[in-house]
Protein backbone atom coordinates (compact mmCIF):
# COMPACT_ATOMS: atom_id res chain seq x y z
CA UNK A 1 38.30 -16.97 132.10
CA UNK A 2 41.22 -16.05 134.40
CA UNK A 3 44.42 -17.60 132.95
CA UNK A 4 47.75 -19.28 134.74
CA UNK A 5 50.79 -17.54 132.73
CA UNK A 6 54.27 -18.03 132.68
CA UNK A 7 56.58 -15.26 132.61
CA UNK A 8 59.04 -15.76 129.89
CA UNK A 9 59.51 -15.05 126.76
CA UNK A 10 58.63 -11.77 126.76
CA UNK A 11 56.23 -10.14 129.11
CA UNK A 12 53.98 -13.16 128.81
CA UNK A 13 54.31 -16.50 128.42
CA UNK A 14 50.82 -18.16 128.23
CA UNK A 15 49.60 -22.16 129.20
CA UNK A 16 46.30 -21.73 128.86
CA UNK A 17 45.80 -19.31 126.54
CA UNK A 18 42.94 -17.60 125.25
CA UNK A 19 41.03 -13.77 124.44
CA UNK A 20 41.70 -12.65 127.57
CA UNK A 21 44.85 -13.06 130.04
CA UNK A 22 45.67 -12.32 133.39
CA UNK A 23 49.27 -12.58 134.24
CA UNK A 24 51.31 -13.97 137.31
CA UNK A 25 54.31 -13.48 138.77
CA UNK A 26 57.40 -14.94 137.23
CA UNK A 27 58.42 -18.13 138.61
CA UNK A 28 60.63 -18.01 141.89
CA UNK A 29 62.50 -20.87 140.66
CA UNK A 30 63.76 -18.89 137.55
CA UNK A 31 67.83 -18.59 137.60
CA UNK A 32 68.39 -14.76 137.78
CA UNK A 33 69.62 -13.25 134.11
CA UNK A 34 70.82 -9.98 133.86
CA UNK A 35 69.21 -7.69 131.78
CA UNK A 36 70.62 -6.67 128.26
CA UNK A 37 70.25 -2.67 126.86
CA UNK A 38 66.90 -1.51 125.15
CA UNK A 39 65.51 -3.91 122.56
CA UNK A 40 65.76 -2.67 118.77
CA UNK A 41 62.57 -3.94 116.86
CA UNK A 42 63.42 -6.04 113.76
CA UNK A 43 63.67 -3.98 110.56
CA UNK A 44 60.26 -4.12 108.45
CA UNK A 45 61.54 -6.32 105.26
CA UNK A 46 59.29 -4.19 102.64
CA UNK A 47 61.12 -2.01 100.69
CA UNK A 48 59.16 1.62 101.93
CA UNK A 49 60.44 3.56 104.68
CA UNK A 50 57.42 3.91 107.40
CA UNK A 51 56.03 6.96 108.93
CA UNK A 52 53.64 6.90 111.85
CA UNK A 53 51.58 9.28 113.83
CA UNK A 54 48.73 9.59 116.59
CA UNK A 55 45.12 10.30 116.38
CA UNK A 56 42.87 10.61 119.25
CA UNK A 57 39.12 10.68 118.75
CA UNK A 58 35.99 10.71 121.38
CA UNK A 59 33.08 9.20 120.24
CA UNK A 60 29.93 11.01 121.77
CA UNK A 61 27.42 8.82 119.93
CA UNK A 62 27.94 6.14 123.57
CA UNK A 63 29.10 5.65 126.49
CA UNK A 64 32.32 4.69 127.82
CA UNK A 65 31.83 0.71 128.56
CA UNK A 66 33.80 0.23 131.00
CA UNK A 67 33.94 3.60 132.83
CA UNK A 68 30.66 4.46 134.13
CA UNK A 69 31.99 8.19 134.96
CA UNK A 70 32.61 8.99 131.31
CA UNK A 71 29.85 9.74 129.15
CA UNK A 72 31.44 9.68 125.68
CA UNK A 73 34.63 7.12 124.59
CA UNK A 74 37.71 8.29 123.93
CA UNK A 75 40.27 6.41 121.67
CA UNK A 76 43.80 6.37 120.86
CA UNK A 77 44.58 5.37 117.72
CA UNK A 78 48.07 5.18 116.31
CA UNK A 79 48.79 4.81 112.07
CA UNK A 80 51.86 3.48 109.93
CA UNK A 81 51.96 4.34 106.55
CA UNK A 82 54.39 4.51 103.69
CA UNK A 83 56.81 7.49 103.72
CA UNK A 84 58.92 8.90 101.02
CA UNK A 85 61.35 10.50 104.36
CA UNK A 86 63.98 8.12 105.81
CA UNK A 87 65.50 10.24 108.51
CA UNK A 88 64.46 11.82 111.59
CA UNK A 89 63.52 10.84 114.57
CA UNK A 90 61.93 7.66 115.50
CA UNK A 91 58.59 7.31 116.77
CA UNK A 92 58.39 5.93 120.86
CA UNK A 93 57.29 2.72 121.40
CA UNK A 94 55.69 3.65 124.58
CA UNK A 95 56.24 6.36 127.34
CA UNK A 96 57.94 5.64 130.56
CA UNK A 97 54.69 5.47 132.35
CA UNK A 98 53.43 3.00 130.10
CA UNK A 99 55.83 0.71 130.71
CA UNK A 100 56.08 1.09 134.30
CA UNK A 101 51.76 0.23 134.63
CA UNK A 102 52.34 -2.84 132.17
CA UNK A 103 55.38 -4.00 133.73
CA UNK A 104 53.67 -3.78 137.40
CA UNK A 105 50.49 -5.29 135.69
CA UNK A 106 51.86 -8.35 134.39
CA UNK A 107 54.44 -8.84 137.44
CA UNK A 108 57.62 -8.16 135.93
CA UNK A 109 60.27 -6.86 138.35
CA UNK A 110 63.21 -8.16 136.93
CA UNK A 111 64.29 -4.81 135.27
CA UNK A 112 63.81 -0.92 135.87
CA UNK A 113 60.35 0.23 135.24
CA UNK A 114 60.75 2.34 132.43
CA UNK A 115 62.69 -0.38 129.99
CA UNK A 116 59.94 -0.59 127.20
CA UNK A 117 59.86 3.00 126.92
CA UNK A 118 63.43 2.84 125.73
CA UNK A 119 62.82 0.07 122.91
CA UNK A 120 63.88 1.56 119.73
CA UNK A 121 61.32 1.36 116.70
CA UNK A 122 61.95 1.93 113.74
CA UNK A 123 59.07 4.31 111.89
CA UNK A 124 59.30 7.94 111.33
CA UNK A 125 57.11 9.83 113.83
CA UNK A 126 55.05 12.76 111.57
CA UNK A 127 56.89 11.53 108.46
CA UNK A 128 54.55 13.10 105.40
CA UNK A 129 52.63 9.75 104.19
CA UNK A 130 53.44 9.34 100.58
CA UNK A 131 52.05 7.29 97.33
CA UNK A 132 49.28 5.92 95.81
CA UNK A 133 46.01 4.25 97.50
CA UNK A 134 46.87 1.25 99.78
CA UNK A 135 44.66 -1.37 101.34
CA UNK A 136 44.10 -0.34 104.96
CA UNK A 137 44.84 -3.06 108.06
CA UNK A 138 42.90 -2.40 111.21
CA UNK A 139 44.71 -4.06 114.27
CA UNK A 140 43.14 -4.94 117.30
CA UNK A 141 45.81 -5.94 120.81
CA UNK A 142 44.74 -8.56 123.48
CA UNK A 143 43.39 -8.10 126.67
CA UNK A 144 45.77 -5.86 129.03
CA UNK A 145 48.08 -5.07 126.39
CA UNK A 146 48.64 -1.53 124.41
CA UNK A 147 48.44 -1.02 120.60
CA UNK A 148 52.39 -0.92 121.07
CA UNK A 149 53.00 -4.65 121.62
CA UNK A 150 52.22 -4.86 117.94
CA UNK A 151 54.24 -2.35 116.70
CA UNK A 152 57.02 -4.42 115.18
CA UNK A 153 54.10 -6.46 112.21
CA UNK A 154 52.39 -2.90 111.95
CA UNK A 155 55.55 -1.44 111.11
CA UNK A 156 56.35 -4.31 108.36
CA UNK A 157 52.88 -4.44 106.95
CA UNK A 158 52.99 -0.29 106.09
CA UNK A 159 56.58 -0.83 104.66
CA UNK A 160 55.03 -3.48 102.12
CA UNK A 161 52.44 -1.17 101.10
CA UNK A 162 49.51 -0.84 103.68
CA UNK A 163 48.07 1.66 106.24
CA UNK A 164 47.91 0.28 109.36
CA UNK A 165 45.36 1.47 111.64
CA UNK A 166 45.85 0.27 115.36
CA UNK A 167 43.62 0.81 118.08
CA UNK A 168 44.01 1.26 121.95
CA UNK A 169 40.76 -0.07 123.04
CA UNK A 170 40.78 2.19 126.39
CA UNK A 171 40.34 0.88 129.77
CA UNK A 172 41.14 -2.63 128.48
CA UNK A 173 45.37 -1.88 129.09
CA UNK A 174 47.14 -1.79 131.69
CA UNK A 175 47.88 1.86 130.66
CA UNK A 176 46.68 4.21 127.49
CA UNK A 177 47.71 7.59 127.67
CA UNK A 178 44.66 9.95 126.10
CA UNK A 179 44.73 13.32 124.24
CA UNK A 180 45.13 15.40 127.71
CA UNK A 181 48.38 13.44 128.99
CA UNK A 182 45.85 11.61 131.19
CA UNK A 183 46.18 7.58 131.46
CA UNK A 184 43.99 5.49 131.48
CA UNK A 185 44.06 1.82 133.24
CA UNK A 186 42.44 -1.26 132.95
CA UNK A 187 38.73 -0.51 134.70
CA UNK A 188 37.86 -3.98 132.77
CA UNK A 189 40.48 -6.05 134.69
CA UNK A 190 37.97 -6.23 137.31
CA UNK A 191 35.71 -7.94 135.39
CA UNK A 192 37.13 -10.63 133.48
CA UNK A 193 35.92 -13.57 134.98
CA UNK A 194 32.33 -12.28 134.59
CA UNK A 195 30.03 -14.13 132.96
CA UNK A 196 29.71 -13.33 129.25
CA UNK A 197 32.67 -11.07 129.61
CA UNK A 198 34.52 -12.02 126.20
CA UNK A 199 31.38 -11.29 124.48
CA UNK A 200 30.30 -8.14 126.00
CA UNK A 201 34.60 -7.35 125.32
CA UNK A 202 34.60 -8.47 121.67
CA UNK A 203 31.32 -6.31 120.87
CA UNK A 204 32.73 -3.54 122.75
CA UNK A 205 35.76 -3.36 120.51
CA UNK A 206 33.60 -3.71 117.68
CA UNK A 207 31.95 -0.90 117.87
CA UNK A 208 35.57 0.87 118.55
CA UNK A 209 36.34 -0.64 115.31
CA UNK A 210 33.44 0.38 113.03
CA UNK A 211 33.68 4.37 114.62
CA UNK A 212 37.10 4.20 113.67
CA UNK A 213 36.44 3.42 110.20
CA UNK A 214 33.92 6.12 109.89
CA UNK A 215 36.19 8.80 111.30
CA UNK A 216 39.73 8.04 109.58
CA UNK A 217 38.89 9.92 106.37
CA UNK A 218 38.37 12.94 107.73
CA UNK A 219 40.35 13.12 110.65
CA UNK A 220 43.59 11.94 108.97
CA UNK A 221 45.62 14.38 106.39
CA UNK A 222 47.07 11.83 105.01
CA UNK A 223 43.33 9.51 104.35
CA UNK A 224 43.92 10.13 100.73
CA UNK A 225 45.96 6.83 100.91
CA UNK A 226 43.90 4.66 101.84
CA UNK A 227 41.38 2.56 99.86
CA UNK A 228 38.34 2.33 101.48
CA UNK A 229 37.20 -0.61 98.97
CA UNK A 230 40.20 -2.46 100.32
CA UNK A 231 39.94 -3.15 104.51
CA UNK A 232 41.08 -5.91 107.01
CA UNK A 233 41.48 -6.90 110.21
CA UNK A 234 43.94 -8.47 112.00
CA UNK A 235 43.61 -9.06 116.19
CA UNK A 236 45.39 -10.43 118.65
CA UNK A 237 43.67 -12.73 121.51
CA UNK A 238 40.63 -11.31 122.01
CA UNK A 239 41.84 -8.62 119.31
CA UNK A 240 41.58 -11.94 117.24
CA UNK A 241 38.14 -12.41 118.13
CA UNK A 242 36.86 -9.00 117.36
CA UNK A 243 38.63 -9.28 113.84
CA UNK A 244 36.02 -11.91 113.02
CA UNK A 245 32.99 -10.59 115.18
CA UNK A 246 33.98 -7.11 112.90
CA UNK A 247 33.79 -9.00 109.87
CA UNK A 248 30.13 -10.29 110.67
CA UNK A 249 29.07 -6.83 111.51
CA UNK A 250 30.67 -4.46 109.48
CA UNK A 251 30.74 -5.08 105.62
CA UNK A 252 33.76 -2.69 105.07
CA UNK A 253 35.78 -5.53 106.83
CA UNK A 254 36.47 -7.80 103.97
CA UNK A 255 39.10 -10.25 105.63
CA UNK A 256 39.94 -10.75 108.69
CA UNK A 257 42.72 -13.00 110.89
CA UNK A 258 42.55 -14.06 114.32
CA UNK A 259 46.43 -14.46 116.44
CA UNK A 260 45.40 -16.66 119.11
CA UNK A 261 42.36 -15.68 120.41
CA UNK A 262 39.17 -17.83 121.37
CA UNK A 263 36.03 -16.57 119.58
CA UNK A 264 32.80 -15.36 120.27
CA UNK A 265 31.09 -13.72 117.78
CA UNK A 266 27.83 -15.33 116.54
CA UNK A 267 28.52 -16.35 112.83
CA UNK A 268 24.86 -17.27 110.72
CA UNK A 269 24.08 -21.02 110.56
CA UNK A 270 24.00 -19.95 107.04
CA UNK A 271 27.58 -19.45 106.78
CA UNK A 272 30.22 -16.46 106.12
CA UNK A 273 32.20 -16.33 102.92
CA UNK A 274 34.27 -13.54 103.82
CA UNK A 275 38.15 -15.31 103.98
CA UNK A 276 39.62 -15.71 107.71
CA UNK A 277 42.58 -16.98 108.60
CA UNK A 278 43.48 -18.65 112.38
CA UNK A 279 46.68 -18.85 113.56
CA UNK A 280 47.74 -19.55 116.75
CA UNK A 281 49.80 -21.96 119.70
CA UNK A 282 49.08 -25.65 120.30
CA UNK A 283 46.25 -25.23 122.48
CA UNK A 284 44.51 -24.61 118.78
CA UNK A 285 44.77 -28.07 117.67
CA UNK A 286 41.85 -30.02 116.88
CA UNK A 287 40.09 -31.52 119.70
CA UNK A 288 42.42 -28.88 121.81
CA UNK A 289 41.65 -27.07 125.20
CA UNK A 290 39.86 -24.29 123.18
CA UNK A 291 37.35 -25.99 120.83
CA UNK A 292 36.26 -22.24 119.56
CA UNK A 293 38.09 -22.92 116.42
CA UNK A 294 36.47 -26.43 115.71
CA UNK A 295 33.31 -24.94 116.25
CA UNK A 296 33.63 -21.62 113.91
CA UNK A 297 35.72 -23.83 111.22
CA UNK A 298 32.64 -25.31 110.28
CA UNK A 299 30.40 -22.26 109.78
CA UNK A 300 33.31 -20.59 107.47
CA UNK A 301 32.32 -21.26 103.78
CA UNK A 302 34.55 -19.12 102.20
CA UNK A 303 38.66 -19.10 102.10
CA UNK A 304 40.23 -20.35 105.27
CA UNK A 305 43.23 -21.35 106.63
CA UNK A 306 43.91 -22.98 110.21
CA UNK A 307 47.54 -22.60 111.27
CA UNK A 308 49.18 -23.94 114.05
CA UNK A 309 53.27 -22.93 115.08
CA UNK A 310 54.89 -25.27 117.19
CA UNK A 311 56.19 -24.40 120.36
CA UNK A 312 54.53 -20.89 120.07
CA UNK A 313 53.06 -19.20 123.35
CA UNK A 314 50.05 -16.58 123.49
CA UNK A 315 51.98 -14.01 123.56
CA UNK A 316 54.69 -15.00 120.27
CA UNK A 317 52.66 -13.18 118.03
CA UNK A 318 53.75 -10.23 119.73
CA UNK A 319 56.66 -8.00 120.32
CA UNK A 320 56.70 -9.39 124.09
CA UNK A 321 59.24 -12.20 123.48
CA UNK A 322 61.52 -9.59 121.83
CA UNK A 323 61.48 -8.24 125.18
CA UNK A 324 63.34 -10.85 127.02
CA UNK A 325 66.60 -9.99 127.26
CA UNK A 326 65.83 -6.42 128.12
CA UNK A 327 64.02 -7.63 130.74
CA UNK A 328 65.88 -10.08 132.21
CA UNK A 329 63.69 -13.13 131.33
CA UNK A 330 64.83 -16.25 130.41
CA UNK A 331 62.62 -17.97 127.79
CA UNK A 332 61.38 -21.50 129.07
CA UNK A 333 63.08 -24.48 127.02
CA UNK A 334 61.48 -25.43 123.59
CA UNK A 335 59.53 -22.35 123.18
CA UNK A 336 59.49 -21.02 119.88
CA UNK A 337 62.50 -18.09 119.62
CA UNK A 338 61.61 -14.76 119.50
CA UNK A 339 62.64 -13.88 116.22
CA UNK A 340 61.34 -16.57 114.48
CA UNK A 341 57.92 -16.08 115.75
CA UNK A 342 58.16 -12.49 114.68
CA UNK A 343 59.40 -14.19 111.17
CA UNK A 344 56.32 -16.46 111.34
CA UNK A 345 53.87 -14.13 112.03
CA UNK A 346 54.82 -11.46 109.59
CA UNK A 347 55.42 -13.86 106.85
CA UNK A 348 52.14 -15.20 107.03
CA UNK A 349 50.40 -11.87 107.90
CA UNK A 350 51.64 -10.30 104.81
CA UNK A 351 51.11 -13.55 102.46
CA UNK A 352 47.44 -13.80 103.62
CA UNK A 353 46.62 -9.83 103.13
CA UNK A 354 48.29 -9.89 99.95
CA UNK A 355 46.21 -12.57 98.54
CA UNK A 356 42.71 -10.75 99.89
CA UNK A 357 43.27 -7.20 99.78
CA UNK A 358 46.06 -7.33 96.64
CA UNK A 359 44.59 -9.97 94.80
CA UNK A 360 48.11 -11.80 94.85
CA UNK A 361 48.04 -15.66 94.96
CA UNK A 362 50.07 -16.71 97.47
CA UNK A 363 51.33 -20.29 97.12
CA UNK A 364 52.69 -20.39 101.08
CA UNK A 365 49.10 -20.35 102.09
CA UNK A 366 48.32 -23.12 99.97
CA UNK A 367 50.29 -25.95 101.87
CA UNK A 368 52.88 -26.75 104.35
CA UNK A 369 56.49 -25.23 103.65
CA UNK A 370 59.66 -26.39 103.98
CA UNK A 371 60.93 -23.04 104.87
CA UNK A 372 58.64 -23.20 108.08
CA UNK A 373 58.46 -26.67 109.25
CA UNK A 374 56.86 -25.35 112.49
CA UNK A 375 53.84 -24.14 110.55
CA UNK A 376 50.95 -26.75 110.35
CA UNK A 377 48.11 -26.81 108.53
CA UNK A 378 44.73 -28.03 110.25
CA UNK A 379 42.51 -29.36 110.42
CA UNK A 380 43.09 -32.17 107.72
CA UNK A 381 47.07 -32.31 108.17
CA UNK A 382 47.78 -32.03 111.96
CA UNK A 383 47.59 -34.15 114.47
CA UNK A 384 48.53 -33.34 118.47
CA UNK A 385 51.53 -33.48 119.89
C-alpha cells in the first residue's frame, strides 16, 4: 500500500495514487524556486459570507483504534456554515505546529516550517450561523492529511448554502491538535502497509462518521440549521472510500462522492441505489492501475457518475497545489494548474450535491462540457491516454 510520490504541486504530488499515501522527499534534481508570501485561499463563489468554528467531542462508547493507551476517541471536528457577519477576523487554517509536523511528514524543506499556518482563509471564525435549514456535507481528508487541506471546497460549499461538517480522523495526520492543546500524530503511519489496513482505516472512520452525526445536534448552537433529512458525504482518498463505506452503513448518508480514493467497503451483490459520484486522476481510467472503481461501478444501481480530470494528481483535489509557490515547489510539467483543479473540483462538488440534496437538475453532470474539456466521462466515453 506504500506509495512513490512526487513533491510538487502542492505538498503532494502522487504517481501511484490511492486511499492511503506515504510521501517522499522532493526530487534532488528539482531547480531551486524561491518561495512566494502566504497563500490566500480562492474566494468561495456562493453568494453567503461563511462562518466557521471548532467542536471537539470524545466518544466513550470505544476505544481509540489506533492508540492502544487511550480508552475513549477523541475528535476534532471543524464546521462552515452560512453567516449573516462579513467582518472580523478570519478563521486559521492551521497552527504553526501543524504545519511544521505535516511539512516534516511529507518531506518538504523548501520553506520555513510554519508557512501553512500563515495561509489566509477566508471564513469568519465564531461568526453567529444564520438562515434557514441547509443540507449538511460531512467531509472526510486522506490519509496523513488534516481536515484543513480541504478548507478552500468546505468554505465554497457553506457559502452556497450548506453546513459543512469536517472531520480530523485522529492519529491518522501527521498532526491534530485536541481540546487540551495536546497534538496528536499519526500512530497509524506505522501501519499502512499492513494487511487489510485500508479496510480496518475506512471502517474506522466510519464509525467517526456515524458518532459525529449523532452528536452534532446537540453539541452545536447553531444545529438548528441543519436538515437532518438532507446528509452527504464527500472524502478524499481514503476519505473517498469511507464516503461510500458510510453510505452502506449509515442510512442518514444519502449521497456520497469519492476524490480519488481506492475503495473498500463491501457493497451487497444486490446492489446500492443511493447516488455516488467518482472523481479522480488518470490512474481511474478503465482498465487503470486501480481497478476498485471497475469493480464497485458495477454493483451501483442507482445515479452515478465516473469522472476523470486530465493531468490531475492525488493530491489536486486539495488545497495542497495552492501551496506551491509558498512553498517553493515547482509543479511538474503538464500537471493540471492549481486553480483550475480547485475550479474543477468545486464546480462539480457543488453541481452533484445540488442535484441530490437540493433536488436541482444539473445538466453539467449529464455529459461532457465544453467549459471543462479536461473532465471525462467514463466508463462509456473515455478511453486511456
Amino acid at each position: 500500500m506504500r506509495q512513490i510520490l512526487v513533491i510538487a504541486a502542492g505538498l503532494a504530488v502522487v504517481l501511484t495514487a490511492s486511499a492511503c499515501s506515504t510521501p517522499a522527499p522532493p526530487r534532488s534534481d528539482a531547480p531551486p524556486v524561491t518561495p512566494t508570501g502566504p497563500t490566500t485561499l480562492p474566494a468561495p463563489t456562493g453568494d453567503r459570507p461563511v462562518g466557521t468554528t471548532v467542536l471537539y467531542l470524545t466518544d466513550t462508547s470505544r476505544p481509540d483504534p489506533w492508540n492502544l493507551d487511550v480508552d475513549a476517541r477523541e475528535l476534532k471536528v471543524t464546521l462552515w456554515y452560512p453567516t449573516e457577519q462579513r467582518d472580523g477576523q478570519r478563521a486559521p487554517y492551521m497552527t504553526p505546529k501543524e504545519s511544521e509536523l505535516l511539512m516534516k511528514g511529507s518531506g518538504i524543506a523548501s520553506a520555513p516550517y510554519d508557512t501553512l499556518s500563515k495561509t489566509r482563509t477566508n471564513a469568519v471564525q465564531d461568526a453567529a450561523p444564520t438562515g434557514r435549514k441547509f443540507p449538511l456535507v460531512v467531509l472526510s481528508p486522506g490519509f496523513t492529511k488534516p481536515m484543513s487541506t480541504l478548507t478552500s471546497l468546505a468554505e465554497d460549499l457553506a457559502s452556497r448554502g450548506y453546513v459543512v461538517a469536517g472531520i480530523d480522523h485522529t492519529y491518522e495526520s501527521y498532526a491534530t491538535t485536541l481540546s487540551d492543546g495536546r497534538v496528536a500524530e499519526c500512530l497509524a503511519c506505522d501501519s499502512d502497509t499492513d494487511p487489510g489496513f485500508g479496510t480496518w482505516a475506512v471502517q474506522g472512520r466510519v464509525a467517526d462518521v456515524s458518532f459525529v452525526l449523532d452528536r452534532l445536534p446537540s453539541v452545536w448552537d447553531g444545529s438548528r440549521l441543519i436538515d437532518r433529512s438532507r446528509i452527504a458525504m464527500v472524502g478524499q482518498s481514503i476519505g473517498g472510500a469511507a464516503a461510500l463505506a458510510a453510505m452502506v452503513q449509515d442510512p442518514r448518508v444519502r449521497a456520497g462522492i469519492d476524490l480519488d480514493g481506492t475503495t473498500y467497503a463491501r457493497i451487497p451483490k444486490t446492489g446500492f441505489s443511493k447516488p455516488f459520484l467518482f472523481m479522480g486522476t488518470e490512474q481511474h481510467l478503465p482498465g487503470g492501475r486501480d481497478n476498485s472503481w471497475d469493480r464497485d461501478w458495477k454493483l451501483l444501481t442507482g445515479w452515478k457518475r465516473w469522472l476523470v480530470l486530465t493531468g490531475a494528481e492525488h493530491q489536486s483535489f486539495t488545497d495542497s497545489p495552492l501551496m506551491a509557490d509558498a512553498l517553493a515547489i515547482k509543479p511538474l510539467p503538464g500537471t493540471l494548474p492549481a486553480a483550475r483543479g480547485a475550479e474543477l473540483t468545486r464546480t462539480y462538488v457543488a453541481a452533484f450535491l445540488d442535484q441530490h440534496l437540493k433536488s436541482q437538475r444539473q445538466s453539467l453532470l449529464e455529459k461532457p462540457s465544453s467549459r471543462y474539456p479536461e473532465v471525462k466521462f467514463c466508463p462509456e466515453t473515455c478511453g486511456r491516454s
